[in-house]
Protein backbone atom coordinates (compact mmCIF):
# COMPACT_ATOMS: atom_id res chain seq x y z
CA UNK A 1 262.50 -25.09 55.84
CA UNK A 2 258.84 -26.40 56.06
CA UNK A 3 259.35 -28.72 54.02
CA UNK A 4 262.58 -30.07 55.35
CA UNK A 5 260.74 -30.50 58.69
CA UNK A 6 258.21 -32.28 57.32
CA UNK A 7 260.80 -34.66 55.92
CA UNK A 8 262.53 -35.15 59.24
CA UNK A 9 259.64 -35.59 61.18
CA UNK A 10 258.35 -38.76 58.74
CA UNK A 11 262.05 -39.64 59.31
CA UNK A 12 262.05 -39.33 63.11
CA UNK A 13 258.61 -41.10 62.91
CA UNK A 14 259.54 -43.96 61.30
CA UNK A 15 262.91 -44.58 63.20
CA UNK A 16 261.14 -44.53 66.56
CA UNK A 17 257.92 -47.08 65.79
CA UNK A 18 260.89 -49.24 63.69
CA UNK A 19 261.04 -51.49 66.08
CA UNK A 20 257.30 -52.42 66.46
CA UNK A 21 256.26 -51.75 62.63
CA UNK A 22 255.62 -55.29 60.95
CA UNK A 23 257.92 -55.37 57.81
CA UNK A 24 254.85 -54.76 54.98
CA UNK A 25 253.89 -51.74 56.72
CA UNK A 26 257.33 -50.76 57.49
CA UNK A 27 257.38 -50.69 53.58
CA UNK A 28 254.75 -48.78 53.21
CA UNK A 29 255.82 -46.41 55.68
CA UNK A 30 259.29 -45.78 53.40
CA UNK A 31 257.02 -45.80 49.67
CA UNK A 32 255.55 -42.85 51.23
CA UNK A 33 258.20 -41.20 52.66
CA UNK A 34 260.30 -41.92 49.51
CA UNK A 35 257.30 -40.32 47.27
CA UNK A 36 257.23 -37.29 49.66
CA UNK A 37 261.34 -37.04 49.16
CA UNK A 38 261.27 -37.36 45.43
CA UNK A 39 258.32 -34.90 45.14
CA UNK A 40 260.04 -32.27 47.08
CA UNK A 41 263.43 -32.55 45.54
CA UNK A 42 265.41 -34.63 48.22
CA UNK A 43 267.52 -37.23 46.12
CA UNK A 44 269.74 -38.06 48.60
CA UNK A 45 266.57 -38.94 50.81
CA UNK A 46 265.05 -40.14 48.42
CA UNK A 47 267.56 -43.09 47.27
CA UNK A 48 268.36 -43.96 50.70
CA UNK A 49 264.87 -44.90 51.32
CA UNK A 50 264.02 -46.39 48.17
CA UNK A 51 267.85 -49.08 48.56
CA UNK A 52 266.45 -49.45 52.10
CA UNK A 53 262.98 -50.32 51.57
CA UNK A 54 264.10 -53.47 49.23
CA UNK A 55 266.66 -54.11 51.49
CA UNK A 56 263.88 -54.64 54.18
CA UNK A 57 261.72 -56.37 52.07
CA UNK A 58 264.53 -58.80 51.10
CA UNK A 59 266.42 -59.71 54.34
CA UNK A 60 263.94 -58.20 57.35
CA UNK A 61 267.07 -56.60 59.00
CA UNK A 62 265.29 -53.80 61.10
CA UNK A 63 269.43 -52.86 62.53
CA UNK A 64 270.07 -51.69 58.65
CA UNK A 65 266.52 -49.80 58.65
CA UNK A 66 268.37 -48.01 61.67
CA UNK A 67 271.21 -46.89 59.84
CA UNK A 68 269.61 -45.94 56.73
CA UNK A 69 267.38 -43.36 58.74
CA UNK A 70 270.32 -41.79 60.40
CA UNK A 71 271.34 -41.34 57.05
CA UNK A 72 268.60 -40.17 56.05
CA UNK A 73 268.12 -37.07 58.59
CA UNK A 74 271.70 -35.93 57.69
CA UNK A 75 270.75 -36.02 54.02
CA UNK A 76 267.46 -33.56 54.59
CA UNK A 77 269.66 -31.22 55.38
CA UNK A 78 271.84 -31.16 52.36
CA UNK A 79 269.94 -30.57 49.03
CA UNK A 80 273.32 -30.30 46.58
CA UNK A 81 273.47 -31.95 43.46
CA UNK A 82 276.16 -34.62 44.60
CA UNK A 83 274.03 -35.12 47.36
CA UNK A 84 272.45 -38.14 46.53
CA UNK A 85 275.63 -39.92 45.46
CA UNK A 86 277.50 -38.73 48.99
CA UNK A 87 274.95 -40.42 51.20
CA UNK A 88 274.30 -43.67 48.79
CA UNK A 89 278.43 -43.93 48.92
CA UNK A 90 278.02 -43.49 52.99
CA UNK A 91 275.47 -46.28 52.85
CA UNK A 92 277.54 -48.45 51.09
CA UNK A 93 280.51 -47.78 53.27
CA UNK A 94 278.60 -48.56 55.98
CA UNK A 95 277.78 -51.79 55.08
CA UNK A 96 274.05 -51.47 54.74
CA UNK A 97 272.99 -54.09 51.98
């Protein structure tokens, strides 16, 4: 449970300086949090962060980075081994490439 607020705080963190963040260290800001996810078991987190960090560093859309992190605070709290695939195919469905 520590953990997992740990993970939503970075989260929560991120989504509310999105906005303002310049894109390199908006990057930066999702290498880490993707390092903490993998480190700590969170696929799902994990891949959401690393598809949405190139997807910022590619096209710049700060809207997508918006999505992804909703995403990504429903997928902290759900650590099953289909995880990851769930919330990549809820990306997808969403639209966010």
């Amino acid at each position: 449970m520590i953990v997992e607020g740990q993970l939503l705080g970075r989260i929560e963190a991120i989504q509310e300086a999105c906005a303002t963040l310049s894109l390199p260290r908006l990057c930066d800001q999702l290498d880490e949090l993707r390092g903490f996810a993998r480190h700590n078991g969170f696929d799902a987190v994990e891949g959401l962060a690393s598809l949405l960090e190139s997807v910022v560093a590619y096209n710049g859309h700060r809207q997508v980075a918006l999505t992804y992190l909703s995403l990504m605070r429903d997928a902290a709290h759900h650590r099953g081994p289909d995880s990851a695939r769930v919330f990549l195919a809820a990306a997808a469905l969403r639209g966010c490439r």
